[in-house]
Protein backbone atom coordinates (compact mmCIF):
# COMPACT_ATOMS: atom_id res chain seq x y z
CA UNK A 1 123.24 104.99 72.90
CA UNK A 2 121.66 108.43 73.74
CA UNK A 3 119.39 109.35 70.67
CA UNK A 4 118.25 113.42 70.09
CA UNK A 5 114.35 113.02 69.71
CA UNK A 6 114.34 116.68 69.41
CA UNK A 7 111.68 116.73 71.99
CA UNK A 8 111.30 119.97 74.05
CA UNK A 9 107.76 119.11 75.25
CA UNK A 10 106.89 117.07 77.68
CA UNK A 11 104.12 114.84 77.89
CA UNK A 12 102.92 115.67 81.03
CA UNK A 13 104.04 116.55 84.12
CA UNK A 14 104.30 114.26 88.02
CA UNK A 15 101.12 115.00 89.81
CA UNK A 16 101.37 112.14 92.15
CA UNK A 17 103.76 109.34 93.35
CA UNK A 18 101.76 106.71 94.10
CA UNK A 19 102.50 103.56 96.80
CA UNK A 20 100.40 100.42 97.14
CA UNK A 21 99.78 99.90 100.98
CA UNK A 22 97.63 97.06 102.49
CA UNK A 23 96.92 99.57 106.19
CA UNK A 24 95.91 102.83 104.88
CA UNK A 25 95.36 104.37 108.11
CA UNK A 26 99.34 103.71 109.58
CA UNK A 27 101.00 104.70 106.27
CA UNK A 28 98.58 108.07 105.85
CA UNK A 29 99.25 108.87 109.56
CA UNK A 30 103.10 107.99 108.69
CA UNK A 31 103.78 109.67 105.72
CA UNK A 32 101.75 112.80 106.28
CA UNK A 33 104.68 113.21 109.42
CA UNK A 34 107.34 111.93 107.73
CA UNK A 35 106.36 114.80 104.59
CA UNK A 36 105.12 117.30 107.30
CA UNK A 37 101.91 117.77 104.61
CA UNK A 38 98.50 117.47 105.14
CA UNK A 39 96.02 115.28 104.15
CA UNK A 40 94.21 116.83 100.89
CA UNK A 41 92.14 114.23 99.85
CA UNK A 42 91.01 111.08 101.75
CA UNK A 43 88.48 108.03 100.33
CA UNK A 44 87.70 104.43 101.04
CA UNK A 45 91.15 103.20 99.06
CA UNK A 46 92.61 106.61 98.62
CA UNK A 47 94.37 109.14 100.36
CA UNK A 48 96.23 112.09 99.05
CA UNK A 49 99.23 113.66 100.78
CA UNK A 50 99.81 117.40 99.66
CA UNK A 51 98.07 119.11 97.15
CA UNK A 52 97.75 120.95 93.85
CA UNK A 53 99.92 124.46 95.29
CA UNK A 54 103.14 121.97 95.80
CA UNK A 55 103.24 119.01 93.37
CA UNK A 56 104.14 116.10 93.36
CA UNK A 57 101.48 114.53 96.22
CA UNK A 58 101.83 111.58 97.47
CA UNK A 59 98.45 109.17 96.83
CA UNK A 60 98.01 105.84 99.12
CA UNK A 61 96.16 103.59 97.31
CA UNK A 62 94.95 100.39 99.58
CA UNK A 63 95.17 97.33 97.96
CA UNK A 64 94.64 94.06 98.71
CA UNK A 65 97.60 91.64 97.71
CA UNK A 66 100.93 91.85 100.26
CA UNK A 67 104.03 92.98 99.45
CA UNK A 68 106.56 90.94 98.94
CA UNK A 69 109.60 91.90 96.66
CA UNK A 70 112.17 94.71 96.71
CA UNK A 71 110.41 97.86 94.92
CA UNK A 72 111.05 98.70 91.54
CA UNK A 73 111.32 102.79 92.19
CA UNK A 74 111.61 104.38 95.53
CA UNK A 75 111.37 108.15 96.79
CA UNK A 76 114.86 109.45 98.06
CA UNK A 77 114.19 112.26 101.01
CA UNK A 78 117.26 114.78 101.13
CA UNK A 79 118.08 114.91 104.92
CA UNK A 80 120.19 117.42 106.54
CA UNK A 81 121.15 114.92 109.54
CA UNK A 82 120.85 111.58 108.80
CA UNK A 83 120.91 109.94 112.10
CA UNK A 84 118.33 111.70 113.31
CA UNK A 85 115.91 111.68 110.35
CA UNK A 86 116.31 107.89 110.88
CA UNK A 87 115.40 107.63 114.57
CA UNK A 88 112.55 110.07 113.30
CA UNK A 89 111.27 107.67 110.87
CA UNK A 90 111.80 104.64 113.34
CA UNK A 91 109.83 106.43 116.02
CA UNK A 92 106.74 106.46 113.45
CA UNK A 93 106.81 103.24 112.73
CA UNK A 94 109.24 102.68 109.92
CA UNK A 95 112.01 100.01 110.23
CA UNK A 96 115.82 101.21 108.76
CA UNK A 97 117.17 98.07 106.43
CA UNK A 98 120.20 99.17 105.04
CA UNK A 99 122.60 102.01 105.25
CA UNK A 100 126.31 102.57 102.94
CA UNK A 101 127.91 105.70 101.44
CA UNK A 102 129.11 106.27 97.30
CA UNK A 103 130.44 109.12 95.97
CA UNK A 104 130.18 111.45 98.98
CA UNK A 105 126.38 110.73 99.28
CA UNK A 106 125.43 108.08 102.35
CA UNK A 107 122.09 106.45 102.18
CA UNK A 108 119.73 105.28 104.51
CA UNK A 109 117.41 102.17 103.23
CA UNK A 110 114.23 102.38 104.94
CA UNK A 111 110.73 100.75 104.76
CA UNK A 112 107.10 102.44 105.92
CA UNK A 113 104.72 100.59 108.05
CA UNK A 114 103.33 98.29 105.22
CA UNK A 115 107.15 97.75 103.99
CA UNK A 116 107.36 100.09 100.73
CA UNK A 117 110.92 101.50 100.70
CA UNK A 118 112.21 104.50 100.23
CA UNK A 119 115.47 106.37 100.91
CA UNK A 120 116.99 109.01 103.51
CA UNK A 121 120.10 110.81 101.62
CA UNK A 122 122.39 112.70 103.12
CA UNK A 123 125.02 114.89 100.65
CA UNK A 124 128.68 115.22 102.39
């Protein structure tokens, strides 16, 4: 059931997506590349990816525990060629899991250095 709440406001707006690694150093060095942004902020369990001029950043936040279970959100990168954003990915340090195509979209299932995944997508 889709309910009007009349709301045209929002309550705020996505400054940051943030992931949970255990290495800080191979995700930031990873995901800076795989973004192609720079570092903007970087801290003992913190590091920023892009800043405040193109929102949303990415923030690494190290934490201790492992992880263990399939994520419960994911970032989806819009690729132009698939197979070679893969073997980009792969070359700095990321691991493909999964690939299959739906309604004209195919989707590559990948995982960062510590294991967060996140998607490649490719539009026919």
């Amino acid at each position: 059931m889709t309910r009007d709440t009349g709301a045209s406001e929002p309550v705020g707006t996505v400054h940051a997506i943030v992931l949970d690694v255990n290495d800080l150093e191979s995700c930031v060095g990873f995901w800076s590349e795989v973004l192609g942004k720079d570092i903007s902020f970087k801290a003992d369990k913190y590091c920023r990816i892009g800043g405040d001029d193109d929102p949303p950043s990415l923030l690494l936040q190290k934490v201790p525990e492992q992880h263990k279970h399939k994520n419960r959100a994911h970032i989806d990168l819009d690729v132009t060629d698939l197979e070679a954003a893969v073997r980009r990915v792969v070359d700095l340090g990321g691991t493909k899991l999964d690939e299959f195509s739906e309604y004209g979209i195919t989707w590559a299932v990948m995982a960062d250095p510590d294991g967060n995944e996140f998607c490649l997508v490719q539009h026919s």
